[in-house]
PDB file of N, CA and C in Angstrom:
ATOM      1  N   UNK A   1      23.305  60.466 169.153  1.00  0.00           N
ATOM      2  CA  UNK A   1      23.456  60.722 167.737  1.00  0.00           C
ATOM      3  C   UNK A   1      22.252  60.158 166.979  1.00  0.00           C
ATOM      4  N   UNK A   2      21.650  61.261 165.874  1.00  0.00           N
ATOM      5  CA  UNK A   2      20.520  60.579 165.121  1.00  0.00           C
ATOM      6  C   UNK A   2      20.706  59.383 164.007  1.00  0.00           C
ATOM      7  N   UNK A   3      19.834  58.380 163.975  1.00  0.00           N
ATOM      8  CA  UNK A   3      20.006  57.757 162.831  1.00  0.00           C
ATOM      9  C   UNK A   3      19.429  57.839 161.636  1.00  0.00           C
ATOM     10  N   UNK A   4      20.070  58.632 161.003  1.00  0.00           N
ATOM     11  CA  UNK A   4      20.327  59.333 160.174  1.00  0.00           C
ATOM     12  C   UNK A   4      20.044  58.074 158.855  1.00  0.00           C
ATOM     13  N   UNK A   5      19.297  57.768 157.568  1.00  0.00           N
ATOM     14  CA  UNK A   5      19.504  57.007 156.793  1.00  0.00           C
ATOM     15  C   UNK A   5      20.020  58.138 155.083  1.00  0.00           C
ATOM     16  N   UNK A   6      20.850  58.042 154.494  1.00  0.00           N
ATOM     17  CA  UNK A   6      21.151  58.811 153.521  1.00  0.00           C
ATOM     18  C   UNK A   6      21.583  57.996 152.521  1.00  0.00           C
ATOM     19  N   UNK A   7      20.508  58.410 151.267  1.00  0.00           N
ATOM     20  CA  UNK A   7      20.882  57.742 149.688  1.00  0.00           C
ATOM     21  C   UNK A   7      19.873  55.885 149.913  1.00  0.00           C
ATOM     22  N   UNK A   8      19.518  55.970 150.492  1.00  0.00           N
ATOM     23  CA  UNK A   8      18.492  54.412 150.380  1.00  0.00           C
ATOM     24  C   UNK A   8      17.302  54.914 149.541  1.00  0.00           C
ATOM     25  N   UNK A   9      17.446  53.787 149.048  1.00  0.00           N
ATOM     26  CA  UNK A   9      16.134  53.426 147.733  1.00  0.00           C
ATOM     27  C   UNK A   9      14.893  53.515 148.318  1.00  0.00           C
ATOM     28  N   UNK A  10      14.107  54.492 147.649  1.00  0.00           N
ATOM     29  CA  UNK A  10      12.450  53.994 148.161  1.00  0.00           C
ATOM     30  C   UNK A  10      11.653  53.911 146.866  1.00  0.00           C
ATOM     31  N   UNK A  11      10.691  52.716 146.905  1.00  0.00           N
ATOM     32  CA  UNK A  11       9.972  52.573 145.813  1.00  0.00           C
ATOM     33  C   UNK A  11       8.828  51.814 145.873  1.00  0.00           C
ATOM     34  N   UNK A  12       7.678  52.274 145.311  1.00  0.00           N
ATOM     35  CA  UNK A  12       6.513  52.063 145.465  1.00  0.00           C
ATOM     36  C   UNK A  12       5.855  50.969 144.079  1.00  0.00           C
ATOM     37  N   UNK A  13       5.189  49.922 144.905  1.00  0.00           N
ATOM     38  CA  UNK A  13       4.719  48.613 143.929  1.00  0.00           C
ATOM     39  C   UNK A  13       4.125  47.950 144.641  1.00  0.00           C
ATOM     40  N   UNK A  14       3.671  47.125 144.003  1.00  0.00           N
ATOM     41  CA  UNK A  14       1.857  46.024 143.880  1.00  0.00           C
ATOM     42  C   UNK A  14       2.484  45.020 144.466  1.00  0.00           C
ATOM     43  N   UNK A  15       1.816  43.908 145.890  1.00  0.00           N
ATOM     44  CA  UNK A  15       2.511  42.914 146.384  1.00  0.00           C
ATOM     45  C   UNK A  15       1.725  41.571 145.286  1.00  0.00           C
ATOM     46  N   UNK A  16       3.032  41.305 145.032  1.00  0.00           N
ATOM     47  CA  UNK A  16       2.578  40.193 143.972  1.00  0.00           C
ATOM     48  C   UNK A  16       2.798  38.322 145.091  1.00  0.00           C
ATOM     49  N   UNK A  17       2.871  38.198 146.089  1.00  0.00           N
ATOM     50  CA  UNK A  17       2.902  37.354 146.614  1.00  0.00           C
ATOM     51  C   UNK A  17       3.111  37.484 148.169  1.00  0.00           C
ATOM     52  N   UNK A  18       2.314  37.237 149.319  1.00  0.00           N
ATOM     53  CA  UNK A  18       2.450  36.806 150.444  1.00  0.00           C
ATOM     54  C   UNK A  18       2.223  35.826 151.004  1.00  0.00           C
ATOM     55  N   UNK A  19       3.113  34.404 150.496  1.00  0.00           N
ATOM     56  CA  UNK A  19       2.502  33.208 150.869  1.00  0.00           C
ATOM     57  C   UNK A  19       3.699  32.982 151.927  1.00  0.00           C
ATOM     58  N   UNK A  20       5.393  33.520 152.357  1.00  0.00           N
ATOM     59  CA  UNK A  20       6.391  33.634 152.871  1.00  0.00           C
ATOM     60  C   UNK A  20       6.254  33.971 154.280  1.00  0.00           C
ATOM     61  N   UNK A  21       6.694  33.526 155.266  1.00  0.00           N
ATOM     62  CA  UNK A  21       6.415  34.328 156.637  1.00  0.00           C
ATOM     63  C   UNK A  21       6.823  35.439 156.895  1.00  0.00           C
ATOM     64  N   UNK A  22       6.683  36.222 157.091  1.00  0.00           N
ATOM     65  CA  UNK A  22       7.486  37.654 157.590  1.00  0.00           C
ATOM     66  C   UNK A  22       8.118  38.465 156.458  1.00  0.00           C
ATOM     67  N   UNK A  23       7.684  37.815 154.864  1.00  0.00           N
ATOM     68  CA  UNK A  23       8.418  38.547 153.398  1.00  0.00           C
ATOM     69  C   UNK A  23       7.164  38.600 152.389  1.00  0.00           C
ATOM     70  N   UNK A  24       7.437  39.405 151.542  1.00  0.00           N
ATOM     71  CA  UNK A  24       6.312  39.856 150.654  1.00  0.00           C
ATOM     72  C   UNK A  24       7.325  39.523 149.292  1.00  0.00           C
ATOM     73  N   UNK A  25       6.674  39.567 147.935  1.00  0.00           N
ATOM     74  CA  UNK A  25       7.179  39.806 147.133  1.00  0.00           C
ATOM     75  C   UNK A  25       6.832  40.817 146.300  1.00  0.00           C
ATOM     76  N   UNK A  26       7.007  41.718 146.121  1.00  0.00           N
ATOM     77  CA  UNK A  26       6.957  43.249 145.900  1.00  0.00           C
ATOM     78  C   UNK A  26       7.418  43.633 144.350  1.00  0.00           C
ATOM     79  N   UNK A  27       6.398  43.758 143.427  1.00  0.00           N
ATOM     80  CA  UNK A  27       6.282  44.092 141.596  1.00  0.00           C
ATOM     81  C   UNK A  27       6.629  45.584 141.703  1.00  0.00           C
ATOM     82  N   UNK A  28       7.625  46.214 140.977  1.00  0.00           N
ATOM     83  CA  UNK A  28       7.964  47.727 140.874  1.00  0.00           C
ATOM     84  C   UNK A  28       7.807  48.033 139.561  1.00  0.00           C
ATOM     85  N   UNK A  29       6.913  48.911 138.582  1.00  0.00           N
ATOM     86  CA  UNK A  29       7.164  48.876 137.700  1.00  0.00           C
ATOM     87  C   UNK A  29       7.677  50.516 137.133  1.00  0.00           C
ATOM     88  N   UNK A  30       8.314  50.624 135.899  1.00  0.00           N
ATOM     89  CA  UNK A  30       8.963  51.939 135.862  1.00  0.00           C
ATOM     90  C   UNK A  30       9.129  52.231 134.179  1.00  0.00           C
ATOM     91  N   UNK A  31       8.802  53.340 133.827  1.00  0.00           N
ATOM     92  CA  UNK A  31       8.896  53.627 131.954  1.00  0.00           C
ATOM     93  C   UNK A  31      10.081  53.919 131.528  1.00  0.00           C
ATOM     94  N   UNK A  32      10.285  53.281 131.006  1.00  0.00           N
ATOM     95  CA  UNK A  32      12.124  53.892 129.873  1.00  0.00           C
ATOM     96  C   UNK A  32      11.885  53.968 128.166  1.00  0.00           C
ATOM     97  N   UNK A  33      12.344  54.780 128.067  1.00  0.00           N
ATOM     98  CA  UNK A  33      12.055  55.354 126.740  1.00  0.00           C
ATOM     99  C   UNK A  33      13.196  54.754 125.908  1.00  0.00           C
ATOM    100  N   UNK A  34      12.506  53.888 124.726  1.00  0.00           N
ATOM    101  CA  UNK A  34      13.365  53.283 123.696  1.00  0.00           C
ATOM    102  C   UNK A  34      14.195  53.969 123.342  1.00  0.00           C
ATOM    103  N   UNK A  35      15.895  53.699 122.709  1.00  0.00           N
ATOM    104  CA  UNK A  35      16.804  54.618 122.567  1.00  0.00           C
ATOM    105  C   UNK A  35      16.540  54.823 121.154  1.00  0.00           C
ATOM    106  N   UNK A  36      16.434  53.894 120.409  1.00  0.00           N
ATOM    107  CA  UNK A  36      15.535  54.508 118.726  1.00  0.00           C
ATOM    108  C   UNK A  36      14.323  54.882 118.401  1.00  0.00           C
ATOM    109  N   UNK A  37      13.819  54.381 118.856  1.00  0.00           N
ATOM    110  CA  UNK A  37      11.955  54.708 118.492  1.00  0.00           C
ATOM    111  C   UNK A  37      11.958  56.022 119.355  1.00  0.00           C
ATOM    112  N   UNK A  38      12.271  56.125 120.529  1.00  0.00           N
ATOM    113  CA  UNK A  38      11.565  57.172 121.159  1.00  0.00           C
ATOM    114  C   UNK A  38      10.033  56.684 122.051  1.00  0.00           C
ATOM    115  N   UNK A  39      10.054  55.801 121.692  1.00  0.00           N
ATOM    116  CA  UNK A  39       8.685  55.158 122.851  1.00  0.00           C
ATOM    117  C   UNK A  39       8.883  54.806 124.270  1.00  0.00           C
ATOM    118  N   UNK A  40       8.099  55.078 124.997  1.00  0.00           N
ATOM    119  CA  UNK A  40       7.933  54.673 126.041  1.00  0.00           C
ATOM    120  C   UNK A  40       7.577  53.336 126.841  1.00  0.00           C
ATOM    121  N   UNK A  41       7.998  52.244 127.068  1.00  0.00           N
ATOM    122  CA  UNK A  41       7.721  51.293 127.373  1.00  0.00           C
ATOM    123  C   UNK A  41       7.646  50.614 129.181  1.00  0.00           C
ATOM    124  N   UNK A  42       7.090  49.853 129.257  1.00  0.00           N
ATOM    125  CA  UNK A  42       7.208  49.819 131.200  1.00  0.00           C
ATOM    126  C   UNK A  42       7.544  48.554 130.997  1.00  0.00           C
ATOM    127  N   UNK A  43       8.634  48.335 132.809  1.00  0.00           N
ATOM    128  CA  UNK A  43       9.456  47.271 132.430  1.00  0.00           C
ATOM    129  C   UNK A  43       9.179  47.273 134.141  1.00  0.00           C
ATOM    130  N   UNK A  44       9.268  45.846 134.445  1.00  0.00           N
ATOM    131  CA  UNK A  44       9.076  45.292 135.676  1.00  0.00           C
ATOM    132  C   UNK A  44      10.207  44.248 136.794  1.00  0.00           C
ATOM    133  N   UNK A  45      10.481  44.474 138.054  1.00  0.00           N
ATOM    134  CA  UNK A  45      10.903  44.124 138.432  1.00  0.00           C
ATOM    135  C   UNK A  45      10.760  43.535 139.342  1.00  0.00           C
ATOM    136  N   UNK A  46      10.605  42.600 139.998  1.00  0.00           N
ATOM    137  CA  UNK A  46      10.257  42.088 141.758  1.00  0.00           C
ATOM    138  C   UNK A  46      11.084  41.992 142.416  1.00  0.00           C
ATOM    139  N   UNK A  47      10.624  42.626 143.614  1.00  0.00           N
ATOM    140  CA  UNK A  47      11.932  42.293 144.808  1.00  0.00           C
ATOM    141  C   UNK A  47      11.158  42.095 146.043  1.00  0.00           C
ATOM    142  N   UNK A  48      11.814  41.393 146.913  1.00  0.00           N
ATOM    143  CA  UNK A  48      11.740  40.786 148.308  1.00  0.00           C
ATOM    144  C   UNK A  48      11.632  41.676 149.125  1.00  0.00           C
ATOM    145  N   UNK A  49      10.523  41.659 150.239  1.00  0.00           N
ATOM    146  CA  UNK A  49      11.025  42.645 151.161  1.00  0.00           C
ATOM    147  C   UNK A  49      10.416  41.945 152.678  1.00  0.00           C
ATOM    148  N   UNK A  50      10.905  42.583 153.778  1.00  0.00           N
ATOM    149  CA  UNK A  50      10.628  42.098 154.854  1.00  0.00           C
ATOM    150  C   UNK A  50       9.436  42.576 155.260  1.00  0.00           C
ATOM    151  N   UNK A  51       8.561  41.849 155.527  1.00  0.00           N
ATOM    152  CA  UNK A  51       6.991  42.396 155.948  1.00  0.00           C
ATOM    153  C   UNK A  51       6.829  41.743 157.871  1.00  0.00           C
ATOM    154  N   UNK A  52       7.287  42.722 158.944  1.00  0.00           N
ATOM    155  CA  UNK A  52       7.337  42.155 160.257  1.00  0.00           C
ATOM    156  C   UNK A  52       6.590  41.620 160.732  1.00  0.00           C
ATOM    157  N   UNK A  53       4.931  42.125 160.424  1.00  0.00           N
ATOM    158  CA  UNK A  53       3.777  41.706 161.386  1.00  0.00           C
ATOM    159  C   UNK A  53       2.357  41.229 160.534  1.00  0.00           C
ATOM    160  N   UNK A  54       3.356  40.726 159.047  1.00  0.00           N
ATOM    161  CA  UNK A  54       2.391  40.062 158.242  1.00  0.00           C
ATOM    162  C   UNK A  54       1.206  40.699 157.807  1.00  0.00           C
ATOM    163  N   UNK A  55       1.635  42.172 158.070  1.00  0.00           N
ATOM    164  CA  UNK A  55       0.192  42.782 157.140  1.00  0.00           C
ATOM    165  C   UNK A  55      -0.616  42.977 156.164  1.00  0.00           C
ATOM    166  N   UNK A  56       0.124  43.309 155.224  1.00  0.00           N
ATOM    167  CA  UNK A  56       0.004  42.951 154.251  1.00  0.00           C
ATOM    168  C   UNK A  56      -0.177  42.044 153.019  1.00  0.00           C
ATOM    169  N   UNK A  57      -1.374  42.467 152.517  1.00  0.00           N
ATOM    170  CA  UNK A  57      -1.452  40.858 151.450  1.00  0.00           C
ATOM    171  C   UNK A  57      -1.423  41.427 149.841  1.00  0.00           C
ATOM    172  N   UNK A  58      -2.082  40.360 148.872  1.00  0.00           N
ATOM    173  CA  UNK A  58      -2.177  40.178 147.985  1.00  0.00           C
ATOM    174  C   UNK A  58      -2.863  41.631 146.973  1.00  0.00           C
ATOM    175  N   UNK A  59      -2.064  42.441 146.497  1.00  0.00           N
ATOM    176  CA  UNK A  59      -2.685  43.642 145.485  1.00  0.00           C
ATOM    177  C   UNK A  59      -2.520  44.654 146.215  1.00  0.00           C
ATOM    178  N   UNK A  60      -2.148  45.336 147.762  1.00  0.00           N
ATOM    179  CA  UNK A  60      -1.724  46.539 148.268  1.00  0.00           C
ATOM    180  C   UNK A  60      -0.739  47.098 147.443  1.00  0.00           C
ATOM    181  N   UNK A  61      -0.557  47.941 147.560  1.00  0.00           N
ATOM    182  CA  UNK A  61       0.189  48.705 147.135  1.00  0.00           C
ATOM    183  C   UNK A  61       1.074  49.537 148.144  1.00  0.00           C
ATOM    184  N   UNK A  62       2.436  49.277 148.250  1.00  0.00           N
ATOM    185  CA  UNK A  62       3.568  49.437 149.658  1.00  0.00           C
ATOM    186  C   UNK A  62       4.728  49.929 148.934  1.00  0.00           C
ATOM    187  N   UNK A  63       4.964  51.305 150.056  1.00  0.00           N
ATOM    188  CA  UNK A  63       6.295  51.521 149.165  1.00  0.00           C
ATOM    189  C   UNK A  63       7.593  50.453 150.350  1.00  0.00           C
ATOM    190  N   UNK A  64       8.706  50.475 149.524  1.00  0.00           N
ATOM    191  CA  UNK A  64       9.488  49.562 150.166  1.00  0.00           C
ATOM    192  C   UNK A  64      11.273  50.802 150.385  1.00  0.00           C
ATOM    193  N   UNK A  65      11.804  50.122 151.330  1.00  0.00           N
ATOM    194  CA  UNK A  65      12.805  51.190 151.469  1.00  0.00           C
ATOM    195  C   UNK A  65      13.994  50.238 151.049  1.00  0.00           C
ATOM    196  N   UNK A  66      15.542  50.759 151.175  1.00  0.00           N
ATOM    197  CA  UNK A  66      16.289  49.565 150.973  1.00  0.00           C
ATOM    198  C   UNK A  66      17.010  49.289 152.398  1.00  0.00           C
ATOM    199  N   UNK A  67      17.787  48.589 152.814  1.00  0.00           N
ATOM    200  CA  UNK A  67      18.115  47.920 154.032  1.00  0.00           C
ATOM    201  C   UNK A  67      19.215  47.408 153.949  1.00  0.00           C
ATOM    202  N   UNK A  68      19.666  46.510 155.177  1.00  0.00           N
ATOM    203  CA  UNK A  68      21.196  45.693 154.919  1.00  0.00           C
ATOM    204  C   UNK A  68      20.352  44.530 154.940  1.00  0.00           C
ATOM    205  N   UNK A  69      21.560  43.881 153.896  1.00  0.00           N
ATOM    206  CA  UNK A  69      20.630  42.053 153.740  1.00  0.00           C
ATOM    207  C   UNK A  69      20.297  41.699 154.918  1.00  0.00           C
ATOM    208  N   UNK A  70      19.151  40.910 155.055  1.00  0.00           N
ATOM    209  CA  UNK A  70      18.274  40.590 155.718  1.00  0.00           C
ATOM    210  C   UNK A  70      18.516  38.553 155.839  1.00  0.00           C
ATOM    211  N   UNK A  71      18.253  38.620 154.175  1.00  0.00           N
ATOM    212  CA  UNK A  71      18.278  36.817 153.739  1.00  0.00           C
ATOM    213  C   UNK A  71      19.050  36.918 152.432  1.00  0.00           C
ATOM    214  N   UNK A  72      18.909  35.636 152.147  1.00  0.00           N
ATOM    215  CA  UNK A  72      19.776  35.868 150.537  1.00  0.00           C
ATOM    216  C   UNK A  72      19.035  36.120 149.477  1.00  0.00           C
ATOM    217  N   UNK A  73      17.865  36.621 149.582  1.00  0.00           N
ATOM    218  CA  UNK A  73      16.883  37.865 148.687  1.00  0.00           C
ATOM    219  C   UNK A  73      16.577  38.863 149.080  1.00  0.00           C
ATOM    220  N   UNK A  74      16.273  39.228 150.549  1.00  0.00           N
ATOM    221  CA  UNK A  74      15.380  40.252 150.851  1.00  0.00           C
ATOM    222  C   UNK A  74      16.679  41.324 151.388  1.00  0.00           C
ATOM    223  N   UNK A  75      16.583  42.461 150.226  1.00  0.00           N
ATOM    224  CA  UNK A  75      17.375  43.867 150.725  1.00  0.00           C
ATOM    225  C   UNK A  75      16.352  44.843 151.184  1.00  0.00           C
ATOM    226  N   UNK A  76      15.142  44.411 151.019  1.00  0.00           N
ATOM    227  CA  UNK A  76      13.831  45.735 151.106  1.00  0.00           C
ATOM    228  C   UNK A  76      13.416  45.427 152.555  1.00  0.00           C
ATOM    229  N   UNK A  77      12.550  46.607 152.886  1.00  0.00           N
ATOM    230  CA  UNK A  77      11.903  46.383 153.896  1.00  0.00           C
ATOM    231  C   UNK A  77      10.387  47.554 153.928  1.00  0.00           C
ATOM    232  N   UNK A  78       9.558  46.694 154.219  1.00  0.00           N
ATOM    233  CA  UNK A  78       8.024  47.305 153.941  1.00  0.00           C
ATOM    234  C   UNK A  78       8.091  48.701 154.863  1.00  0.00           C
ATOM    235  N   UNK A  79       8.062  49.871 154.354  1.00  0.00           N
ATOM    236  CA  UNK A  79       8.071  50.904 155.466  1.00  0.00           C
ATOM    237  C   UNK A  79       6.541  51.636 155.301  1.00  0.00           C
ATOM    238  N   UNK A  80       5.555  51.515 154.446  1.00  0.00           N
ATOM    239  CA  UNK A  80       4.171  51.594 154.721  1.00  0.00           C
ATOM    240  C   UNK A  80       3.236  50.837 153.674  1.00  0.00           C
ATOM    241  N   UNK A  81       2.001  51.430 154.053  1.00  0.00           N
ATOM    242  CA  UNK A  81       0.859  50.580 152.866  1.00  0.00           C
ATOM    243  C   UNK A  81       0.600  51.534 152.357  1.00  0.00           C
ATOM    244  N   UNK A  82       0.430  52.039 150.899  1.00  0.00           N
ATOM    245  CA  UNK A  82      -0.084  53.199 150.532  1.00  0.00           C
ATOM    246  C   UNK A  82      -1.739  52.876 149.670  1.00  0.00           C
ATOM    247  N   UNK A  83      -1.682  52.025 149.492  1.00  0.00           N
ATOM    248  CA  UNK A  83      -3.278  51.626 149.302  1.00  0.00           C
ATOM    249  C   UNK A  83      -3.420  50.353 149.497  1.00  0.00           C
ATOM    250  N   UNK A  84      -4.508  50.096 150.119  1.00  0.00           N
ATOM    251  CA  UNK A  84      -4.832  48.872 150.784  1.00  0.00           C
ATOM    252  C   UNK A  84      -6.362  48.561 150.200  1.00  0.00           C
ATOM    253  N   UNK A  85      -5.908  46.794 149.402  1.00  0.00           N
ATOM    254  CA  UNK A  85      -7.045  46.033 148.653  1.00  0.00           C
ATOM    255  C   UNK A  85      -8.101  45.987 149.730  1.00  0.00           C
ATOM    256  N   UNK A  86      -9.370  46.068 149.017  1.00  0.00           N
ATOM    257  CA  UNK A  86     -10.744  45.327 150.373  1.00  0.00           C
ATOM    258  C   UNK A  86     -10.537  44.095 150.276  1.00  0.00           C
TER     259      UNK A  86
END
């Protein structure tokens, strides 16, 4: 039988910290439009994710998938690099 993953989160953001062994801390940011003004504003979130073989560092850009808890932060897990700092 395939393993099949259906309805998990994927989302792409800036690693704002790899000082953790084997975890990243991962900045998502996303626009929501004021309910009076009508403006557009970006609003930010960080989340934890599991990074296995420590690749990743400081300013890549990785999308992250979601997972079963891991630790008592990390629900993400690094599933690629989509741009990588020099």
């Amino acid at each position: 039988m395939e393993n099949i993953q259906k309805n998990k989160r994927e989302l792409i953001g800036i690693i704002v910290s790899d000082k953790m062994d084997k975890s990243v801390v991962v900045q998502v940011e996303r626009f929501v439009q004021h309910k009076v003004y009508k403006k557009f504003m970006k609003r930010y979130k960080k989340y934890h994710a599991h990074d296995e073989k420590n690749v990743c560092s400081i300013g890549d850009t990785v999308k992250i998938i979601e997972t079963r808890p891991l630790s008592k932060l990390k629900r993400f897990r690094v599933s690629g690099i989509v741009k990588k700092t020099v």
